[in-house]
N, C-alpha and C. Protein backbone atom coordinates (compact mmCIF):
# COMPACT_ATOMS: atom_id res chain seq x y z
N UNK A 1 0.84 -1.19 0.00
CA UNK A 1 0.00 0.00 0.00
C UNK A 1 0.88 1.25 0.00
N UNK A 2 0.68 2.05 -0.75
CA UNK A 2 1.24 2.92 -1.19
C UNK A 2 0.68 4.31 -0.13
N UNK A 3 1.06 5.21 0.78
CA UNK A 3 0.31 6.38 1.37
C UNK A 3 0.67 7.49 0.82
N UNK A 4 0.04 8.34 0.88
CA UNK A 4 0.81 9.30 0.60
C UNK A 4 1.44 10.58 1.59
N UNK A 5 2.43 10.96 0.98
CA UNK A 5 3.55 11.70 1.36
C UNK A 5 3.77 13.42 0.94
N UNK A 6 3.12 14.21 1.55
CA UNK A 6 2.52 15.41 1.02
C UNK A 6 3.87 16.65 1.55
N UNK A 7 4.98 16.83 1.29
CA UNK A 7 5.99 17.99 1.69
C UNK A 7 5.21 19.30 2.39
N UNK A 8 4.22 19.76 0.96
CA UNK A 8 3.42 21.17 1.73
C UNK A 8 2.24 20.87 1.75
N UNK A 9 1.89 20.37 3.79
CA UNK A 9 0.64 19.97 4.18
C UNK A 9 -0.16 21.43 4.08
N UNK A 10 0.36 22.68 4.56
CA UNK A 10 -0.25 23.54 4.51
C UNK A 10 -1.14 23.67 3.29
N UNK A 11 -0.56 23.50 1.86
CA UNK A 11 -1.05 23.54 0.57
C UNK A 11 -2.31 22.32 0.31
N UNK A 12 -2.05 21.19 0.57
CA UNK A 12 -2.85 20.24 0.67
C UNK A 12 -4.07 20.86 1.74
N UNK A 13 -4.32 21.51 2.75
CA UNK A 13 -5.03 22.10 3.59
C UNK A 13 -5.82 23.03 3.01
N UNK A 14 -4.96 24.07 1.95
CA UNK A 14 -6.17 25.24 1.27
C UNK A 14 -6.15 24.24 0.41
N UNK A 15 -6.28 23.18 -0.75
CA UNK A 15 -7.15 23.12 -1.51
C UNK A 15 -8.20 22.01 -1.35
N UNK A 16 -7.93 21.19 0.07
CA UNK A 16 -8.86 20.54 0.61
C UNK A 16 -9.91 21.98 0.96
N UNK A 17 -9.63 23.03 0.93
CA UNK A 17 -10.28 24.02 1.21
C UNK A 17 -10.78 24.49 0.10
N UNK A 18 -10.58 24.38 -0.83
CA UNK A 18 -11.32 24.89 -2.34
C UNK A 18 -11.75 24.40 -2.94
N UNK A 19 -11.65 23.04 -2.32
CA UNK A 19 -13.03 21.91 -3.19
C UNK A 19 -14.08 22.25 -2.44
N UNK A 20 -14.33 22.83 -1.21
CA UNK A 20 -15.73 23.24 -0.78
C UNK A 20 -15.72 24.43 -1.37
N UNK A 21 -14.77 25.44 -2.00
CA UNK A 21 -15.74 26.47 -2.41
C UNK A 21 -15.67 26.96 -4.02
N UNK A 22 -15.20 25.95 -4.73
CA UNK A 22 -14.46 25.95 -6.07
C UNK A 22 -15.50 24.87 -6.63
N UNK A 23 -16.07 25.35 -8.41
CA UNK A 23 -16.83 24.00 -8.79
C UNK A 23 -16.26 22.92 -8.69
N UNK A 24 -17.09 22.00 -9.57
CA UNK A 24 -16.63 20.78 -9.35
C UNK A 24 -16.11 20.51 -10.54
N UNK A 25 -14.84 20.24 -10.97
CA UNK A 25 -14.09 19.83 -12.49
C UNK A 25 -14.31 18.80 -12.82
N UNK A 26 -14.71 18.33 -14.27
CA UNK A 26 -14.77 17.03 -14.73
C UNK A 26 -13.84 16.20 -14.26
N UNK A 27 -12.71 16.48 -13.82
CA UNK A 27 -11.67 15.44 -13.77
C UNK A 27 -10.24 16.78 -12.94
N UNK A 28 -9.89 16.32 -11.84
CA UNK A 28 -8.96 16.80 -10.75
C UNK A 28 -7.84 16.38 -10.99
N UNK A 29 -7.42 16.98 -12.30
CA UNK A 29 -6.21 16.60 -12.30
C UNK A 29 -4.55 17.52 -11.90
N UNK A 30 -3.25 17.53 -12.03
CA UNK A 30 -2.49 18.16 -12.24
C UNK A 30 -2.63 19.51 -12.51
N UNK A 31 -3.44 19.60 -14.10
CA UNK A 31 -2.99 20.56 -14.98
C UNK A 31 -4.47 21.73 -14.11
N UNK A 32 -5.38 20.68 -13.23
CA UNK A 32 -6.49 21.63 -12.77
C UNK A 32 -5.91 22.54 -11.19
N UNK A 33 -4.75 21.79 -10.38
CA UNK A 33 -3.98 22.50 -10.08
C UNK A 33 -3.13 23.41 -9.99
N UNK A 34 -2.67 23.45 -11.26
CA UNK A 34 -2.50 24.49 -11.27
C UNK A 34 -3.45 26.03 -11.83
N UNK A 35 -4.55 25.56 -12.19
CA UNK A 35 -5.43 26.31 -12.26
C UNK A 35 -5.89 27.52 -10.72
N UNK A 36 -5.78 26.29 -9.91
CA UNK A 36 -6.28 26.75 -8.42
C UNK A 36 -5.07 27.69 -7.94
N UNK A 37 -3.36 27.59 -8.66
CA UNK A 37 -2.31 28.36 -8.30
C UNK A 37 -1.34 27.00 -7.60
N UNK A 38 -1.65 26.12 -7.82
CA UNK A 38 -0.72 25.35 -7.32
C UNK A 38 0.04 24.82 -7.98
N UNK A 39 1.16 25.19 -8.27
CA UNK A 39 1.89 25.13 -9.21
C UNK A 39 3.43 24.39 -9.22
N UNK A 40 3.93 23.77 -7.82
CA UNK A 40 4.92 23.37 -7.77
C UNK A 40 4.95 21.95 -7.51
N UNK A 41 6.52 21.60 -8.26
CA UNK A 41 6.30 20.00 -8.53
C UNK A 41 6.14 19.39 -7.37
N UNK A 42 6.13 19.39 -6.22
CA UNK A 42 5.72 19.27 -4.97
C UNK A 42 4.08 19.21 -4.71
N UNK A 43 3.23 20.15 -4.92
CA UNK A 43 1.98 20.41 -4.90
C UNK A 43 1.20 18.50 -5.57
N UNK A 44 1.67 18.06 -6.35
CA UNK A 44 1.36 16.86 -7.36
C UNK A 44 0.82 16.15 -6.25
N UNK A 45 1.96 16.09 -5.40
CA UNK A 45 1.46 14.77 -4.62
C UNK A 45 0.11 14.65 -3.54
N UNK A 46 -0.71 16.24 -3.98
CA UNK A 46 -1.70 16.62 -3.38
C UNK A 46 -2.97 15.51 -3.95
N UNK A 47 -2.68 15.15 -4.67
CA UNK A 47 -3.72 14.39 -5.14
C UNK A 47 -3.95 13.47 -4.86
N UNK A 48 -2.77 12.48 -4.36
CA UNK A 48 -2.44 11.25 -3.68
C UNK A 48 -3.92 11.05 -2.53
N UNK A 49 -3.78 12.28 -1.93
CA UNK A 49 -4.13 12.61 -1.02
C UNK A 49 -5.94 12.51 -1.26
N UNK A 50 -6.14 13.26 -1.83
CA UNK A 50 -7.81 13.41 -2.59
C UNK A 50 -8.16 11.57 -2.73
N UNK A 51 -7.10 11.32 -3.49
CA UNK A 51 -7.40 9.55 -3.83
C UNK A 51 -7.76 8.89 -2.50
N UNK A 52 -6.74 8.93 -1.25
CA UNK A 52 -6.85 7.80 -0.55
C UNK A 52 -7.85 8.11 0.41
N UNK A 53 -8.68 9.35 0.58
CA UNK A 53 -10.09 9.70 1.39
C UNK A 53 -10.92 9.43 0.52
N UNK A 54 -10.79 8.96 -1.00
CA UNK A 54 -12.19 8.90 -1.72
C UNK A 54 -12.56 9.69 -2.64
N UNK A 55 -11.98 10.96 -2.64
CA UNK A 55 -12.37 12.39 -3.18
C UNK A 55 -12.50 12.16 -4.74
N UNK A 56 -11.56 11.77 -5.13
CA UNK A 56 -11.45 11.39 -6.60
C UNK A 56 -10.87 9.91 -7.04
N UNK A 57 -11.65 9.22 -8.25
CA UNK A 57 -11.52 7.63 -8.69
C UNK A 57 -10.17 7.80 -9.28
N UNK A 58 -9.51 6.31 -9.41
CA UNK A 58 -8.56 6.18 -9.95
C UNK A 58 -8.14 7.01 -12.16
N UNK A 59 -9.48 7.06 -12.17
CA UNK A 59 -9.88 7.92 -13.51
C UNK A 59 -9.32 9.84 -12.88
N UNK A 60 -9.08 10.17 -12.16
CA UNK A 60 -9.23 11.25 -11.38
C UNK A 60 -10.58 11.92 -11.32
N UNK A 61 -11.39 11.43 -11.67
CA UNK A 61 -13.02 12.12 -11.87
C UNK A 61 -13.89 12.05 -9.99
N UNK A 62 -13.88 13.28 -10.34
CA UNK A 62 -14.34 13.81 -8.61
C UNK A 62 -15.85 12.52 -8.22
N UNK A 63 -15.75 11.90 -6.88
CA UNK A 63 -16.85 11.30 -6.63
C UNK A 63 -17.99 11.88 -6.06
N UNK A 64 -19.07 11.13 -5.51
CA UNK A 64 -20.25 11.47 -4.76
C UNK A 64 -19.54 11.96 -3.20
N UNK A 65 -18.93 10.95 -2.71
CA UNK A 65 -17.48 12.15 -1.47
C UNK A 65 -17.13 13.38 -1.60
N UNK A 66 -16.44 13.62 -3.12
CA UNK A 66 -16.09 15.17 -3.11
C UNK A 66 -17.04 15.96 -2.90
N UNK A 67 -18.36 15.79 -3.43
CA UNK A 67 -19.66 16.67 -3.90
C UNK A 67 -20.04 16.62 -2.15
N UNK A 68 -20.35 15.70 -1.17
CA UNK A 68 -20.58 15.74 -0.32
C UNK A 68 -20.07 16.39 0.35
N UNK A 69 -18.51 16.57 0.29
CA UNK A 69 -17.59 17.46 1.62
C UNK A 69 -17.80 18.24 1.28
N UNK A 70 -18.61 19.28 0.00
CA UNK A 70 -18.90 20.74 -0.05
C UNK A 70 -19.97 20.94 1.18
N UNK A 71 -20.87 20.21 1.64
CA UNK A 71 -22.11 20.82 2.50
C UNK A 71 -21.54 20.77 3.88
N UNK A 72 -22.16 20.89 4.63
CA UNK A 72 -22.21 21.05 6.08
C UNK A 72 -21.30 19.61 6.91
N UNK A 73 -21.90 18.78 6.69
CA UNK A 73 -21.27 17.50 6.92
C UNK A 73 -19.83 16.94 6.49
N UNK A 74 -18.84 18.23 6.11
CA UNK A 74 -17.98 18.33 4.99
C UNK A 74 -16.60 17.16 6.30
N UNK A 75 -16.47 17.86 7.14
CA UNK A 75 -15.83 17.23 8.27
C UNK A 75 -15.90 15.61 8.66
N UNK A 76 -17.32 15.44 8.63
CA UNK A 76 -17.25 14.14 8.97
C UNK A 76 -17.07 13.42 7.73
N UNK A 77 -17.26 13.71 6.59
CA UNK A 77 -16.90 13.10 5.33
C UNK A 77 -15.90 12.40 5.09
N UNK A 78 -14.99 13.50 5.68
CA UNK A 78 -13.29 13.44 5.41
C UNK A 78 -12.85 12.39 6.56
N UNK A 79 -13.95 12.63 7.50
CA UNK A 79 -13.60 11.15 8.55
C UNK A 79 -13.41 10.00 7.97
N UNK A 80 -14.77 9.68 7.78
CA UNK A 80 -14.91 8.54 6.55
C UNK A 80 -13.99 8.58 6.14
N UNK A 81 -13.60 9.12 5.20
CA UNK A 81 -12.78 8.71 3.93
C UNK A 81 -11.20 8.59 4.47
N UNK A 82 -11.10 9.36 5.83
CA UNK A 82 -9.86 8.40 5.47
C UNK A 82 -9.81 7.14 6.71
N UNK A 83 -10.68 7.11 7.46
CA UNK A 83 -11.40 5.65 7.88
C UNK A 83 -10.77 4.37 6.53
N UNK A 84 -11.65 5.40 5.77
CA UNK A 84 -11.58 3.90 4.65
C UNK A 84 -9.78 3.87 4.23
N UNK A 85 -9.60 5.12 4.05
CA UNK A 85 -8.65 4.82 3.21
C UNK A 85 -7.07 4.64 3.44
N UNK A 86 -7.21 5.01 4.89
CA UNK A 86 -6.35 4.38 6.11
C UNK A 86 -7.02 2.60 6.64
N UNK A 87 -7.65 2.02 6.32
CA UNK A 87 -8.25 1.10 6.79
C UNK A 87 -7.04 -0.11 7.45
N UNK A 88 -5.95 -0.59 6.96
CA UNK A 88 -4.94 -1.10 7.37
C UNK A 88 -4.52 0.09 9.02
N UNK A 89 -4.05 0.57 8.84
CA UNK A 89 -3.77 1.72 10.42
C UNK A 89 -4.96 1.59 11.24
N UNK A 90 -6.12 1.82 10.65
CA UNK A 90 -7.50 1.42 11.52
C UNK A 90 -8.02 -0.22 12.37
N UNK A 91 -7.57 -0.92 11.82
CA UNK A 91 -7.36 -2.36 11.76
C UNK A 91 -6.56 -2.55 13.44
N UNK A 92 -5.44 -1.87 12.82
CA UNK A 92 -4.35 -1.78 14.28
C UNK A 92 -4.76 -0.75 14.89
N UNK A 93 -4.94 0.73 14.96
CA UNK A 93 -5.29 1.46 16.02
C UNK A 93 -6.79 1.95 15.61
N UNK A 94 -7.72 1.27 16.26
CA UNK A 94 -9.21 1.84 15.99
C UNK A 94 -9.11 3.84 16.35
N UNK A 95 -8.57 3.98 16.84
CA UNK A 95 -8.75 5.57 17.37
C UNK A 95 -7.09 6.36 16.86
N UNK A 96 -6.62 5.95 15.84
CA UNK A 96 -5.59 6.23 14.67
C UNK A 96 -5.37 7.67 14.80
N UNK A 97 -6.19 8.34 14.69
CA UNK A 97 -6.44 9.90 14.63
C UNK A 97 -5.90 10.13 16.40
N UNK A 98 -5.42 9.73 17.27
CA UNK A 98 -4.89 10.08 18.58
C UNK A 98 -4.41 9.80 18.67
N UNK A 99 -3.80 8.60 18.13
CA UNK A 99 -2.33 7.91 18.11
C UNK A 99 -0.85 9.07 18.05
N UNK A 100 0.06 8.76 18.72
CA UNK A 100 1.58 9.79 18.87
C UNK A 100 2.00 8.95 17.54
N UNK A 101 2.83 10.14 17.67
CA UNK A 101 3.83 9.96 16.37
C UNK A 101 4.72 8.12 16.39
N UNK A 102 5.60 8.25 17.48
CA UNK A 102 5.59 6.80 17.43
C UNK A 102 4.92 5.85 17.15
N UNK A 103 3.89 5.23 17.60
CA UNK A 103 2.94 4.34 17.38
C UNK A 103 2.31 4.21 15.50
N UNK A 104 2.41 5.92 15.61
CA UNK A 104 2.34 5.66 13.84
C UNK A 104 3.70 5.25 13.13
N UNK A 105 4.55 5.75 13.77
CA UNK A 105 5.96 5.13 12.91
C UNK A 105 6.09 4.04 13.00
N UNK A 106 5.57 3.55 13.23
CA UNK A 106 5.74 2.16 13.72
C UNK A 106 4.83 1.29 12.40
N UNK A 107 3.67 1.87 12.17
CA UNK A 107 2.44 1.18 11.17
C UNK A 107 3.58 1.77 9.74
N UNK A 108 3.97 2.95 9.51
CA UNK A 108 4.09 2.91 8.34
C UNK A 108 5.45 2.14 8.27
N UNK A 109 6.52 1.69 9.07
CA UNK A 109 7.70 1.18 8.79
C UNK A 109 7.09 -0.19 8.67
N UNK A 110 6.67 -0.62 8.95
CA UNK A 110 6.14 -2.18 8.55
C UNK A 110 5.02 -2.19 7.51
N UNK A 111 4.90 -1.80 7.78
CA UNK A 111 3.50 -1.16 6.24
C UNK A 111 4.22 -1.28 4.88
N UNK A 112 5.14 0.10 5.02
CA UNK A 112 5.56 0.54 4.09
C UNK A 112 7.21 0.20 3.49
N UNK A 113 7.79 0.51 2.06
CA UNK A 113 9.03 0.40 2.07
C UNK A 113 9.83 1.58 2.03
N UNK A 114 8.98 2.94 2.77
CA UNK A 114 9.30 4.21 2.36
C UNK A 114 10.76 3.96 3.46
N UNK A 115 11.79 5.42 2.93
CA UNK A 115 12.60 5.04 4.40
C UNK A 115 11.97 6.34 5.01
N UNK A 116 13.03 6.74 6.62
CA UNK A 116 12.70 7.33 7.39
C UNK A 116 12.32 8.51 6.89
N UNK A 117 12.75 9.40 6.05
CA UNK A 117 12.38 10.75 5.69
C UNK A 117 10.96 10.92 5.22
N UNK A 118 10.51 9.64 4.71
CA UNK A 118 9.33 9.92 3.73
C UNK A 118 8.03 9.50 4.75
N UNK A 119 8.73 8.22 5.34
CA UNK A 119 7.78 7.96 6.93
C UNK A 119 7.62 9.22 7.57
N UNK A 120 7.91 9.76 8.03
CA UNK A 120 7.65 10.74 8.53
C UNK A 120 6.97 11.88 8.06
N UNK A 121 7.08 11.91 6.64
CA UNK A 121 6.50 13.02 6.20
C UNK A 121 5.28 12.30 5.72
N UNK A 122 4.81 10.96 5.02
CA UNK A 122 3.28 10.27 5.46
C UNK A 122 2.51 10.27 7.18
N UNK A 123 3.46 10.43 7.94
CA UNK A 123 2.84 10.69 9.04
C UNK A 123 1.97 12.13 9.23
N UNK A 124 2.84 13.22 8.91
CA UNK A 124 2.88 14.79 8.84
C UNK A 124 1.16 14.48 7.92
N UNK A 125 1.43 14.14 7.14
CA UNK A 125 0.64 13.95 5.91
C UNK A 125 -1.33 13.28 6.50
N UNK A 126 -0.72 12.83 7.47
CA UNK A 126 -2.04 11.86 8.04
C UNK A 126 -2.39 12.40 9.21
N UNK A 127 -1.72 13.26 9.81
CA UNK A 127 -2.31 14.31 10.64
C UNK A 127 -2.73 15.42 10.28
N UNK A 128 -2.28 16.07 9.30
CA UNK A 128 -2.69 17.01 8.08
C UNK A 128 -4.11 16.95 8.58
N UNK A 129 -4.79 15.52 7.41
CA UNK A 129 -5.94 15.00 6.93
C UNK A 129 -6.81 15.30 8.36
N UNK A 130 -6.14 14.62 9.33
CA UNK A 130 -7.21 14.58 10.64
C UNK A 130 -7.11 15.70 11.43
N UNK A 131 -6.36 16.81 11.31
CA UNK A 131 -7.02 17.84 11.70
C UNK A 131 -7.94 18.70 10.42
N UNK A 132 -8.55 18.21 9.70
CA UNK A 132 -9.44 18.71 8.93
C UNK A 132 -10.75 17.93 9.03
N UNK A 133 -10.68 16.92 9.63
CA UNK A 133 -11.77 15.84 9.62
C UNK A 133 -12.68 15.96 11.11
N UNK A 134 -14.12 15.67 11.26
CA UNK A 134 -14.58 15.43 12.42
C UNK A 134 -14.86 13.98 12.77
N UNK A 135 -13.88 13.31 13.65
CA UNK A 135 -14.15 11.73 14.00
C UNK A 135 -15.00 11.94 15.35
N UNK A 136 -15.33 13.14 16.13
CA UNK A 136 -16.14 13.32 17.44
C UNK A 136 -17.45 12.84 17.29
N UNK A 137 -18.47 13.19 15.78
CA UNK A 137 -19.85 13.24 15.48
C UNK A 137 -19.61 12.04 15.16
N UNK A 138 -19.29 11.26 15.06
CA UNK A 138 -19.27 9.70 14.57
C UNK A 138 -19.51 8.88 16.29
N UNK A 139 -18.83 9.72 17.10
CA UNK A 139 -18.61 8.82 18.65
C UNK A 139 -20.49 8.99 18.75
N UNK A 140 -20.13 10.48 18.88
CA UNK A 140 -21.65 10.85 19.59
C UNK A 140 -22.78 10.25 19.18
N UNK A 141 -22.56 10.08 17.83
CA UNK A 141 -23.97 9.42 16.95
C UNK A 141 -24.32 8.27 17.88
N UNK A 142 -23.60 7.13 17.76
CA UNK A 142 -22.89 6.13 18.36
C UNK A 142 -23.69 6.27 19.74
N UNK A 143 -23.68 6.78 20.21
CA UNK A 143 -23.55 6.80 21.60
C UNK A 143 -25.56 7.25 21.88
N UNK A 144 -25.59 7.54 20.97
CA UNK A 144 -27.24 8.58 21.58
C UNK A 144 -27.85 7.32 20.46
N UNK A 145 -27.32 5.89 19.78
CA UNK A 145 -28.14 5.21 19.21
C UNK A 145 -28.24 4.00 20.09
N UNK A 146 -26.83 4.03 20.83
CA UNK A 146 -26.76 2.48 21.66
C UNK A 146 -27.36 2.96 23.03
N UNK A 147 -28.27 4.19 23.36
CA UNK A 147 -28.78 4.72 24.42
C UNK A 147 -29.81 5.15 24.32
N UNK A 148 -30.88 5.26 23.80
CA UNK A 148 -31.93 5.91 23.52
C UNK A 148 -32.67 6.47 24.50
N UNK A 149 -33.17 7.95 24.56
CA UNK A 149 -33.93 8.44 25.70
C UNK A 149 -34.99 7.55 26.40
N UNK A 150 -35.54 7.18 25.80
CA UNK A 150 -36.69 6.62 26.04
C UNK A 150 -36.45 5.47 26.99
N UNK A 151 -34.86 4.82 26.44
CA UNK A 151 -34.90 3.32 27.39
C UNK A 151 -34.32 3.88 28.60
N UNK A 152 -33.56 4.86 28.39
CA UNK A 152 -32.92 5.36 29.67
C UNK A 152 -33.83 6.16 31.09
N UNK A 153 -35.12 6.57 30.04
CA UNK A 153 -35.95 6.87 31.29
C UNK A 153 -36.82 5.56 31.38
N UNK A 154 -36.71 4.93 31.08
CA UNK A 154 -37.63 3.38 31.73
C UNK A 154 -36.99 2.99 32.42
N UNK A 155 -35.45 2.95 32.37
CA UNK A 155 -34.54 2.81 33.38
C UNK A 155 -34.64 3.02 34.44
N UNK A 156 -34.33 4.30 34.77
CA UNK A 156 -34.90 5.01 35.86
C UNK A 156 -36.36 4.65 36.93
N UNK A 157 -37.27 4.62 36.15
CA UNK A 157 -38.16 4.69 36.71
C UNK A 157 -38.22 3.27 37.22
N UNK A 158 -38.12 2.28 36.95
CA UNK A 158 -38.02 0.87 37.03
C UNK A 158 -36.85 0.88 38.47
N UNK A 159 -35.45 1.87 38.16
CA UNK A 159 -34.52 1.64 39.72
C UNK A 159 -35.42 2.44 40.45
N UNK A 160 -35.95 3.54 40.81
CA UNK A 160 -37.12 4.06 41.47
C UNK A 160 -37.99 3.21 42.17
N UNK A 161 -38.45 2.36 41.52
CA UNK A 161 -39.68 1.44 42.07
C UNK A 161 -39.34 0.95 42.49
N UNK A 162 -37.82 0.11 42.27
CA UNK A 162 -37.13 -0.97 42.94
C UNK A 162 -36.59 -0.68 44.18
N UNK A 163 -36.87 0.89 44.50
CA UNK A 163 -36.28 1.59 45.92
C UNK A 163 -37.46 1.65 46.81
N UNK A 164 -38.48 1.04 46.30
CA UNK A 164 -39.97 2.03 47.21
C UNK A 164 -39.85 0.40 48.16
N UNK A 165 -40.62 0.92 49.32
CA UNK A 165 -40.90 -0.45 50.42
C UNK A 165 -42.16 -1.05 49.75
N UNK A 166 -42.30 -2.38 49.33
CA UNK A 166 -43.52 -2.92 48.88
C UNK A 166 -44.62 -2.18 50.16
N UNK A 167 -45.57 -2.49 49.76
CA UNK A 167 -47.08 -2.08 50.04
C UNK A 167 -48.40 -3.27 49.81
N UNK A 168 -49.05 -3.70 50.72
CA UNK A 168 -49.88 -4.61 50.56
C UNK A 168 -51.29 -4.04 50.98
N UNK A 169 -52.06 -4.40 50.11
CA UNK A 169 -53.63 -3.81 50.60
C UNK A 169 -54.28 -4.87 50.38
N UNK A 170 -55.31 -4.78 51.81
CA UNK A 170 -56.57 -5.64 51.75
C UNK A 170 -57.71 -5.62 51.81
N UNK A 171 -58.79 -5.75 50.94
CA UNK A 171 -59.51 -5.08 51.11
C UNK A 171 -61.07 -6.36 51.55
N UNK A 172 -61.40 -6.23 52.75
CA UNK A 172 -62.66 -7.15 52.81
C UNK A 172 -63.78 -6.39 52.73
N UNK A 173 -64.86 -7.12 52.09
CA UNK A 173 -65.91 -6.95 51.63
C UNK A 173 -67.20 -8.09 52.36
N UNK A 174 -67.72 -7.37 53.14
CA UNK A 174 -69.27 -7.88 54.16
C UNK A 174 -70.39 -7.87 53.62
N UNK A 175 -71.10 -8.68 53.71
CA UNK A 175 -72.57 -8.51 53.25
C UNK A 175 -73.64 -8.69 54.29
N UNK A 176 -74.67 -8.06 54.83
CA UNK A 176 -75.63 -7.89 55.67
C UNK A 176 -77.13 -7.66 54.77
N UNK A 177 -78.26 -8.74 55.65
CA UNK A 177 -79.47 -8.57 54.73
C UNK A 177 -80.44 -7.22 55.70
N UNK A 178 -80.62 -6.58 54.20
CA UNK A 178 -81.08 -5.02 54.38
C UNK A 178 -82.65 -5.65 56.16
N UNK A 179 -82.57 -4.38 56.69
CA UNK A 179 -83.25 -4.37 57.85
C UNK A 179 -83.55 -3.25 58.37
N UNK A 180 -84.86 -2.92 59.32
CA UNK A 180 -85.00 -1.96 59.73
C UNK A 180 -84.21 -1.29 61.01
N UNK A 181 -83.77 -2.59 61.83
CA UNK A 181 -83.45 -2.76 63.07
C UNK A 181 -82.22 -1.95 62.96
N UNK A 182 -82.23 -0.79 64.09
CA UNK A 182 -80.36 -0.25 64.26
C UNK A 182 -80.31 -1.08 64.80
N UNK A 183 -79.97 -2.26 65.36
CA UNK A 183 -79.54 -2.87 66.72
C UNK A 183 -78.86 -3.84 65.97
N UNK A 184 -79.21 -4.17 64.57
CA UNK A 184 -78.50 -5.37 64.01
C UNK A 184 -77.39 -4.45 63.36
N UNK A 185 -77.16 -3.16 62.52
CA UNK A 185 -76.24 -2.79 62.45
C UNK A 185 -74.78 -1.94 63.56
N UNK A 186 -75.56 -1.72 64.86
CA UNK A 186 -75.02 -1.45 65.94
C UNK A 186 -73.98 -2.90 66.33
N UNK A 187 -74.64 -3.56 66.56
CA UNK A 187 -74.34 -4.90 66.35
C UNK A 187 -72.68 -5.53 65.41
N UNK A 188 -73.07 -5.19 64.16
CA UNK A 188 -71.97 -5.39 63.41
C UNK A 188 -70.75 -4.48 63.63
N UNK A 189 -70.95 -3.26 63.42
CA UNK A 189 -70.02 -2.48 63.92
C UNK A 189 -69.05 -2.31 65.01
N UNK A 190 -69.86 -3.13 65.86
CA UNK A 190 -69.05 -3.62 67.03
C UNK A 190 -68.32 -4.48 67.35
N UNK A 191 -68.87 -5.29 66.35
CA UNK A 191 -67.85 -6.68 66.09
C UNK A 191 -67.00 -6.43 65.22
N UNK A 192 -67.20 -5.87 64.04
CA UNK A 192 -66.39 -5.22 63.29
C UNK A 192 -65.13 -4.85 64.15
N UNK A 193 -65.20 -3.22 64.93
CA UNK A 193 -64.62 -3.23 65.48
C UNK A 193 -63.42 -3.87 66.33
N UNK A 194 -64.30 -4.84 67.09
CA UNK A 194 -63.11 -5.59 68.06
C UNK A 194 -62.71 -6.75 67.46
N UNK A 195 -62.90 -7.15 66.18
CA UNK A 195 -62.17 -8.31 65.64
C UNK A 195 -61.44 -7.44 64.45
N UNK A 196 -61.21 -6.62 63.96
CA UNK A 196 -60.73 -5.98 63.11
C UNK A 196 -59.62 -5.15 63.15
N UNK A 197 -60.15 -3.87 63.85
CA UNK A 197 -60.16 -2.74 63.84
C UNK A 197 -58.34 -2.35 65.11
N UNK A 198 -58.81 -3.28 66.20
CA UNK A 198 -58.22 -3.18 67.35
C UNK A 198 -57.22 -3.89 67.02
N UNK A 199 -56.52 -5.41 66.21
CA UNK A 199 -55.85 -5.95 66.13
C UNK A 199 -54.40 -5.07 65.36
């Protein structure tokens, strides 16, 4: 696997910046770089770059990715893409984008047959990318799908109940045949009372 190795990340930075505000060219090539002012034989290897997030097919013809990182969601796009297109580094460090410099020198020297100068500057090159990218909205999504409000307040209410002291009710029910006599309901009430009431 081939990464790429970008000298002027800064440059790679504005025109990752001018595909959100620059049309979209039939085809991203070289000669459309230097259109944008980028003009040095150095600048080339900016494209490398476009390739391995997705941005543009091996044809150089801009994808449904490029067109996407123009809108709002432009950040997490670029997550993705280089998710994918780092996918070997992802493999070994799921959270790649926080990884120290060591730990990455480490993926591209076994990875790669670049030597040290160029390792390092694919590193430069891959931090570039991820400080332009949002990998945060990807956690959060994540997180508010494997949690949903709804179960989290059933939650609750369920440890709530499980705190209350049970409660038992009983309720008896007497039957007496209708009469004129107070003396038969005087009567009950009193028994009522001292077998009931008093215990």
């Amino acid at each position: 696997m081939t990464y790429p190795a970008i000298v002027k990340t800064g440059a790679m930075k504005e025109v990752f910046l001018k595909v959100k505000t620059t049309g979209t060219p039939e085809k991203f090539t070289a000669q459309h770089l230097k259109s944008l002012g980028y003009t040095s034989s150095n600048d080339v290897a900016i494209l490398k770059a476009l390739k391995i997030v997705g941005f543009i097919n091996t044809d150089s013809k801009p994808t449904e990715k490029y067109k996407s990182y123009k809108g709002k969601d432009g950040p997490k796009i670029l997550a993705e893409g280089i998710k994918t297109g780092y996918s070997e580094l992802y493999q070994l460090y799921p959270d790649a984008e926080q990884k120290d410099e060591e730990s990455l020198a480490h993926f591209f020297a076994t990875k790669t047959d670049a030597g040290e100068s160029t390792r390092k500057t694919m590193i430069a090159t891959f931090k570039a990318l991820c400080s332009m990218a949002d990998f945060k909205s990807e956690k959060s999504y994540s997180e508010s799908v494997d949690t949903p409000p709804a179960a989290e307040k059933l939650k609750e209410v369920i440890t709530s109940k499980n705190n209350l002291n049970p409660a038992v009710n009983i309720n008896i029910e007497l039957q007496i045949p209708a009469t004129n006599d107070p003396e038969v309901y005087k009567n009950f009430f009193e028994a009522m009372k001292k077998h009931l009431l008093n215990n």
